[in-house]
N, C-alpha and C. Protein backbone atom coordinates (compact mmCIF):
# COMPACT_ATOMS: atom_id res chain seq x y z
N UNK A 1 92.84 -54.17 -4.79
CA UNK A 1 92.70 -53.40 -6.00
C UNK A 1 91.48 -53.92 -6.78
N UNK A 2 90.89 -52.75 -7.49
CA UNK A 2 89.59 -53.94 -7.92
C UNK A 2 89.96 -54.34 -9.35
N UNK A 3 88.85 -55.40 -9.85
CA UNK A 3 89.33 -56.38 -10.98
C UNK A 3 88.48 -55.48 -12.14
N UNK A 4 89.24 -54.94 -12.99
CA UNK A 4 88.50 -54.10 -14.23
C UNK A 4 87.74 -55.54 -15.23
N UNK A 5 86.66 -54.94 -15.25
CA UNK A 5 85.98 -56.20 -16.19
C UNK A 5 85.97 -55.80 -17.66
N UNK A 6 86.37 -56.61 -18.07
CA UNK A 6 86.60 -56.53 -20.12
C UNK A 6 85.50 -57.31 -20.45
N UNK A 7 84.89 -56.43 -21.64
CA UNK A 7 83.70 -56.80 -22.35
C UNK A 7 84.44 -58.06 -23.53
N UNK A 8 83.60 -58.48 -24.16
CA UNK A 8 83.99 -59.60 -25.07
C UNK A 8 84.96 -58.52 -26.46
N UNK A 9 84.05 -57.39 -26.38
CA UNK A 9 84.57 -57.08 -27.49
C UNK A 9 85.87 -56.06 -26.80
N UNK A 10 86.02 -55.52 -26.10
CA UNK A 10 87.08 -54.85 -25.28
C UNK A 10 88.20 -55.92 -25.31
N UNK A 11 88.21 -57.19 -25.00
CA UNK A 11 89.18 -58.28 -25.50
C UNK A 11 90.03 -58.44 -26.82
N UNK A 12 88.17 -58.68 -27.25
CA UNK A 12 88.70 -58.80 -29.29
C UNK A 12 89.62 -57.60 -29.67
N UNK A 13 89.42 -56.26 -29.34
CA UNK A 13 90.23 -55.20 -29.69
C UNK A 13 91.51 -55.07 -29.23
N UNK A 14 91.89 -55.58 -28.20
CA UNK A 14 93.40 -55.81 -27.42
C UNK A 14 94.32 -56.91 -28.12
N UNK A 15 93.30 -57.97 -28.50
CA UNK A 15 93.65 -59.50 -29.55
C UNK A 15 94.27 -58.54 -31.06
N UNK A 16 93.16 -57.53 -31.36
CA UNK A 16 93.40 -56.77 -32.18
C UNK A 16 94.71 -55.91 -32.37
N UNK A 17 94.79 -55.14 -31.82
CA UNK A 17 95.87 -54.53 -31.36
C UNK A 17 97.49 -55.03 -31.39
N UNK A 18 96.99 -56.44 -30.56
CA UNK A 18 98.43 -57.05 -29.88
C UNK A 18 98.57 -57.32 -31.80
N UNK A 19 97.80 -58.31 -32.67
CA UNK A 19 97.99 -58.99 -33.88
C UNK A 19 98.38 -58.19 -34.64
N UNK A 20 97.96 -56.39 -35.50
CA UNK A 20 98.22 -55.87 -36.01
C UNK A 20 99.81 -55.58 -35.83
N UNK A 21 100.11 -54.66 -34.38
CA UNK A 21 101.95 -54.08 -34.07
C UNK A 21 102.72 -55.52 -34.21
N UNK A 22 101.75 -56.85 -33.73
CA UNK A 22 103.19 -57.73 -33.84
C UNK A 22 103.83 -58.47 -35.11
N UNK A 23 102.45 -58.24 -36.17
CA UNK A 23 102.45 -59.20 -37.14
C UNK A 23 102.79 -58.24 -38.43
N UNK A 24 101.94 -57.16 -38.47
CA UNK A 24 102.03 -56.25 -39.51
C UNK A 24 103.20 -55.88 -39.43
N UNK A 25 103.79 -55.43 -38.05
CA UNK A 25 104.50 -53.91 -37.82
C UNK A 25 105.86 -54.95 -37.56
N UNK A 26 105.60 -56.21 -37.03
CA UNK A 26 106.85 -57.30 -36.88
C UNK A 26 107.24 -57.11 -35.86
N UNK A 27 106.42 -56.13 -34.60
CA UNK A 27 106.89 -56.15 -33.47
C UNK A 27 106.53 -56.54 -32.21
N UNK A 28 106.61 -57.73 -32.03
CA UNK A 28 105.93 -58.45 -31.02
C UNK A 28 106.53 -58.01 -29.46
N UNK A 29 107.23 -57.57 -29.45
CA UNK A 29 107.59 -57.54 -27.77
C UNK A 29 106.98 -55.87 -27.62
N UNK A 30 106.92 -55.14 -28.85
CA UNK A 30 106.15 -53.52 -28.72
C UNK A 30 104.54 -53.78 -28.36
N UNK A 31 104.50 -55.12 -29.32
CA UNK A 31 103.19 -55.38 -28.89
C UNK A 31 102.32 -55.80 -27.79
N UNK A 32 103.43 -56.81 -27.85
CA UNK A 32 103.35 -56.61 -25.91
C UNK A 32 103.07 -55.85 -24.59
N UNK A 33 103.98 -54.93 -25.07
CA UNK A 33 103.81 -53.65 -24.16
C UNK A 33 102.44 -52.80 -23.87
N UNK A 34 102.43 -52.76 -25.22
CA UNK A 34 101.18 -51.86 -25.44
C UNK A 34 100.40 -52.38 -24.89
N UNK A 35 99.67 -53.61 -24.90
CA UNK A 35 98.67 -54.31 -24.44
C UNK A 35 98.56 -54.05 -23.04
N UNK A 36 99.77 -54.31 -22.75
CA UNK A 36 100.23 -54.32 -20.62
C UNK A 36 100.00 -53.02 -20.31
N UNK A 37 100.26 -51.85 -21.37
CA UNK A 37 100.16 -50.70 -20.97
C UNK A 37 98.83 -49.91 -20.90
N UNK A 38 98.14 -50.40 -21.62
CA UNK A 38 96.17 -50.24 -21.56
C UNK A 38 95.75 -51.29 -20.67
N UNK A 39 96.18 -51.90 -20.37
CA UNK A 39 95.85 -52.85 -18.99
C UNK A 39 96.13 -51.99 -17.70
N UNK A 40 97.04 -51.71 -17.86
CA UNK A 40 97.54 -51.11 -16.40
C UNK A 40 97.34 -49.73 -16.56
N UNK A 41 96.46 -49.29 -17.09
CA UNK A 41 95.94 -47.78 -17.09
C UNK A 41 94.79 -47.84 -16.97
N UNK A 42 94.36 -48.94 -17.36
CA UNK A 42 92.34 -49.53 -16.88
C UNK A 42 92.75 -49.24 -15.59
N UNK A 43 93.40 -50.31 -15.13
CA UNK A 43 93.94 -50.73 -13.44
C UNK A 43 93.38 -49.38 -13.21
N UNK A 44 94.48 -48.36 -13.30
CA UNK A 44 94.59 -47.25 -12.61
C UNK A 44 93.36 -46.73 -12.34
N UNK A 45 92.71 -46.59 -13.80
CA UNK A 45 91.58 -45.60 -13.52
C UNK A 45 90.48 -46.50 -13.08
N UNK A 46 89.96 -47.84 -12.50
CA UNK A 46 88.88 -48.53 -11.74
C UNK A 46 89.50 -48.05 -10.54
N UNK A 47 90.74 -47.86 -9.99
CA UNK A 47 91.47 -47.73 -9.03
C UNK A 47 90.70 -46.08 -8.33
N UNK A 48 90.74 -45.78 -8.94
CA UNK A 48 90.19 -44.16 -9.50
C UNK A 48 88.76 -44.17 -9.00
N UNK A 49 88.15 -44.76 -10.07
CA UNK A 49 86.63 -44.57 -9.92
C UNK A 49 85.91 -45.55 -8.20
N UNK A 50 87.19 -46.30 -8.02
CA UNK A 50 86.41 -46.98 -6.53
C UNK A 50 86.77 -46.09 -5.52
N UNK A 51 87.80 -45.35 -5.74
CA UNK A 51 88.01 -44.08 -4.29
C UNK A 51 87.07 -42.67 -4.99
N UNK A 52 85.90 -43.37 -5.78
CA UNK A 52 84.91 -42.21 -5.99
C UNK A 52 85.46 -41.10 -6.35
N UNK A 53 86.36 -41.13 -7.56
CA UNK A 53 86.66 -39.88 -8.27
C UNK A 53 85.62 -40.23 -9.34
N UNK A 54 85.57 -39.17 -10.11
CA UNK A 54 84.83 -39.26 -11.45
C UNK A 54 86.28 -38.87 -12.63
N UNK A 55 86.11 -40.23 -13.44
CA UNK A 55 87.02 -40.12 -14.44
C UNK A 55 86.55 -39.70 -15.62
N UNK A 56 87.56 -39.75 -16.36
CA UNK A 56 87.23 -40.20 -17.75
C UNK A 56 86.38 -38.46 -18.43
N UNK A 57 86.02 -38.89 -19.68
CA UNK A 57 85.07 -37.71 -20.20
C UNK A 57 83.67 -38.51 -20.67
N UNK A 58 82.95 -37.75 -20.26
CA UNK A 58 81.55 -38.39 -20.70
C UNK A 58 81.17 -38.52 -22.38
N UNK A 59 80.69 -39.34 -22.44
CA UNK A 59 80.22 -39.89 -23.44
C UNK A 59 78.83 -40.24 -24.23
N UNK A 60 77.89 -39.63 -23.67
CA UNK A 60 76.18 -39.86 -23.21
C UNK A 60 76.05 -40.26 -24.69
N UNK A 61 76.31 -39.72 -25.87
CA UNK A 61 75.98 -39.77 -27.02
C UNK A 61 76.36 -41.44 -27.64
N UNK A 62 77.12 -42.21 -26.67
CA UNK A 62 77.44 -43.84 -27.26
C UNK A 62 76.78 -44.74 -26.11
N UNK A 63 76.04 -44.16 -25.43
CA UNK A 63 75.05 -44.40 -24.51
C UNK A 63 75.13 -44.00 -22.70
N UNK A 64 74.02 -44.69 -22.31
CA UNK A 64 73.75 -43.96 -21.12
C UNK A 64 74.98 -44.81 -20.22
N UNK A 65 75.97 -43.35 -19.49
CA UNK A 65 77.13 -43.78 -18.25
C UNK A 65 78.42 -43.92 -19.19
N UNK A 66 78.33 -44.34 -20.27
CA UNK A 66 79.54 -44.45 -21.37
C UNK A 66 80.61 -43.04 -21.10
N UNK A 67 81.68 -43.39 -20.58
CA UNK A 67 82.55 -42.63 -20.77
C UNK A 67 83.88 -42.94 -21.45
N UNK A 68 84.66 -41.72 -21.51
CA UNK A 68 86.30 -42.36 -22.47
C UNK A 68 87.29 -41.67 -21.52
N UNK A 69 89.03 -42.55 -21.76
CA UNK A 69 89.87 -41.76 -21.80
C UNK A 69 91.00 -41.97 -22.70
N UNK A 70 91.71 -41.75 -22.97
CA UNK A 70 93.25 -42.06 -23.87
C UNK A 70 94.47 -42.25 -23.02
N UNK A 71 94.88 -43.01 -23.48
CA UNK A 71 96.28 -43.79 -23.34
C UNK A 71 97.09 -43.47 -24.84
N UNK A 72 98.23 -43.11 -24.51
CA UNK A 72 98.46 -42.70 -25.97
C UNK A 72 97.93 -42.52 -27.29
N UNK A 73 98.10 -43.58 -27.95
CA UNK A 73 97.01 -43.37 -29.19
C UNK A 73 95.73 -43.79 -28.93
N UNK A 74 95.50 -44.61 -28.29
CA UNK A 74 94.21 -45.52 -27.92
C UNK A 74 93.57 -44.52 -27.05
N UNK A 75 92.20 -44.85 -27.38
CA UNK A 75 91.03 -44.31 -26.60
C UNK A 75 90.25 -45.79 -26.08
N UNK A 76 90.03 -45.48 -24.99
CA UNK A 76 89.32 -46.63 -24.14
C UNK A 76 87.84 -46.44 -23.39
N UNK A 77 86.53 -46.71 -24.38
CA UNK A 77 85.40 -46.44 -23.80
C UNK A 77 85.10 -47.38 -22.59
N UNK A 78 84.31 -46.92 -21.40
CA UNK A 78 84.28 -47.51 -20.58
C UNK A 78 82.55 -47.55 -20.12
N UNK A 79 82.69 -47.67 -19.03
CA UNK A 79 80.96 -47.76 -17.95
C UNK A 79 81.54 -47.73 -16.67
N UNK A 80 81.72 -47.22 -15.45
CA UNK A 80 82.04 -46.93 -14.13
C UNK A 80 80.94 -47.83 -13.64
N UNK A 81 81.52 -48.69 -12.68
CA UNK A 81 80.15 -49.66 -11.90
C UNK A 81 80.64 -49.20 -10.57
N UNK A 82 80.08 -49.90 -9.66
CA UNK A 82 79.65 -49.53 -8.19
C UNK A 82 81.42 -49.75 -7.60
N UNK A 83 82.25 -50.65 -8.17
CA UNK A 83 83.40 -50.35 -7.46
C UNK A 83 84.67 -51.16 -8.31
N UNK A 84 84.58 -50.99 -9.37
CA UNK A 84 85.22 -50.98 -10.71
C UNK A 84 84.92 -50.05 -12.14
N UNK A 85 85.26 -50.34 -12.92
CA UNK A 85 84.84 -49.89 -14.46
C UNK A 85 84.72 -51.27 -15.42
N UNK A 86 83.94 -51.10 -16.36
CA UNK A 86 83.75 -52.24 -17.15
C UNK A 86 84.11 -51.77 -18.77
N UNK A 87 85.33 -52.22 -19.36
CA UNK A 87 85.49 -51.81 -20.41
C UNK A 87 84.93 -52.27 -21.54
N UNK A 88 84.51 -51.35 -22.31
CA UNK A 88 83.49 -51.54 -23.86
C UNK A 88 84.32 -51.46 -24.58
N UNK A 89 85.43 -50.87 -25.32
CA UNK A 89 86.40 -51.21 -26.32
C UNK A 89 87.27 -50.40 -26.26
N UNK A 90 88.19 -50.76 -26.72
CA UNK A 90 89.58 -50.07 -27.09
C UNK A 90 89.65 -49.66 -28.62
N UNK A 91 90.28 -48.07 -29.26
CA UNK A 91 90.33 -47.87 -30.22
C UNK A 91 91.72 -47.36 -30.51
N UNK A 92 92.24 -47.25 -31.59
CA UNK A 92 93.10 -46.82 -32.37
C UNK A 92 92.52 -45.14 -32.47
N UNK A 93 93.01 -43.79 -31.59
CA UNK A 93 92.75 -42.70 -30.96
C UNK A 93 92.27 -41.83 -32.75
N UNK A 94 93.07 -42.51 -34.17
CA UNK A 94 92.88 -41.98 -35.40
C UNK A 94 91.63 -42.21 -35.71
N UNK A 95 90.90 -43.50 -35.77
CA UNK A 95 89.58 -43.35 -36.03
C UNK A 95 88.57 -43.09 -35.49
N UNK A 96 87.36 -43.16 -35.94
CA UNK A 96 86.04 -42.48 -35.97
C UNK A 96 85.59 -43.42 -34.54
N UNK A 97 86.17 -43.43 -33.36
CA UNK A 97 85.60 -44.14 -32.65
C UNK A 97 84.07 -44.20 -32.05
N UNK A 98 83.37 -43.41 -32.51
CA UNK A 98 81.90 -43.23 -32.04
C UNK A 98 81.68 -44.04 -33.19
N UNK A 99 81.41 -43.80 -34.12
CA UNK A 99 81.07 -44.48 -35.42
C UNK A 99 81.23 -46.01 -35.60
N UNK A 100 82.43 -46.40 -35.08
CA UNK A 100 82.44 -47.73 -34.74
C UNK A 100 81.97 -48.60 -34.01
N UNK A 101 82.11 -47.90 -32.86
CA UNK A 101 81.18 -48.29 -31.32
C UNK A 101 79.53 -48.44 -31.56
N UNK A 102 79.42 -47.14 -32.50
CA UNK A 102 77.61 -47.73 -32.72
C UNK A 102 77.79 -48.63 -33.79
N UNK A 103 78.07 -48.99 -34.53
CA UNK A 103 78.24 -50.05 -35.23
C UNK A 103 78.33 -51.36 -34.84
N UNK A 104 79.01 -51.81 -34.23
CA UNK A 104 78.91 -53.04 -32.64
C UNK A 104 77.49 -52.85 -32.06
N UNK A 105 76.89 -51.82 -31.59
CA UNK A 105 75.93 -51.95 -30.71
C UNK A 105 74.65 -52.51 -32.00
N UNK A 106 74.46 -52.02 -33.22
CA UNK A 106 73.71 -52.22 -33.91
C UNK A 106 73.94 -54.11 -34.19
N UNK A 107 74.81 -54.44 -34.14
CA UNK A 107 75.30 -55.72 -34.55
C UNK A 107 74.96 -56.68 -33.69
N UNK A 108 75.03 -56.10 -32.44
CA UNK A 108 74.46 -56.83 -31.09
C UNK A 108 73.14 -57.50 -30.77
């Protein structure tokens, strides 16, 4: 199976994620889940893109090869490489996720 590669900040947003549902919301084992559950839907879809499907929806406008898909609320920008995907961040599906994403890149 191939190994989906997480960007630094694709991490920070999962760190994100897991801290907000477990700490805010007081639910740490939901939080849990969730995390395992955008993990194992990356899985799927590198799984995807190495038997040369084309996933995801394009994205050209947050740069060149950038594509997305959703997992429940979360939207997960990505990059398709030669026989994985490399994830660029994970969002909360309510906000302005383009807007944010260039915001990181400017910061970079």
């Amino acid at each position: 199976m191939p190994q989906v590669e997480w960007s630094r900040n694709a991490e920070d947003d999962l760190r994100e994620i897991f801290r907000y549902i477990a700490f805010q919301d007081h639910r740490v084992e939901v939080a849990r889940k969730v995390v395992q559950k955008i993990r194992a839907h990356c899985d799927q879809y590198a799984e995807l893109d190495a038997g040369g499907h084309t996933i995801g929806s394009e994205c050209s406008d947050l740069g060149t090869g950038v594509r997305s898909f959703s997992h429940q609320r979360w939207v997960v920008l990505f990059r398709p490489l030669d026989e994985t995907i490399r994830v660029l961040a994970v969002f909360d599906g309510s906000r302005k996720h383009a807007r944010l994403f260039e915001q990181r890149k400017e910061k970079a």
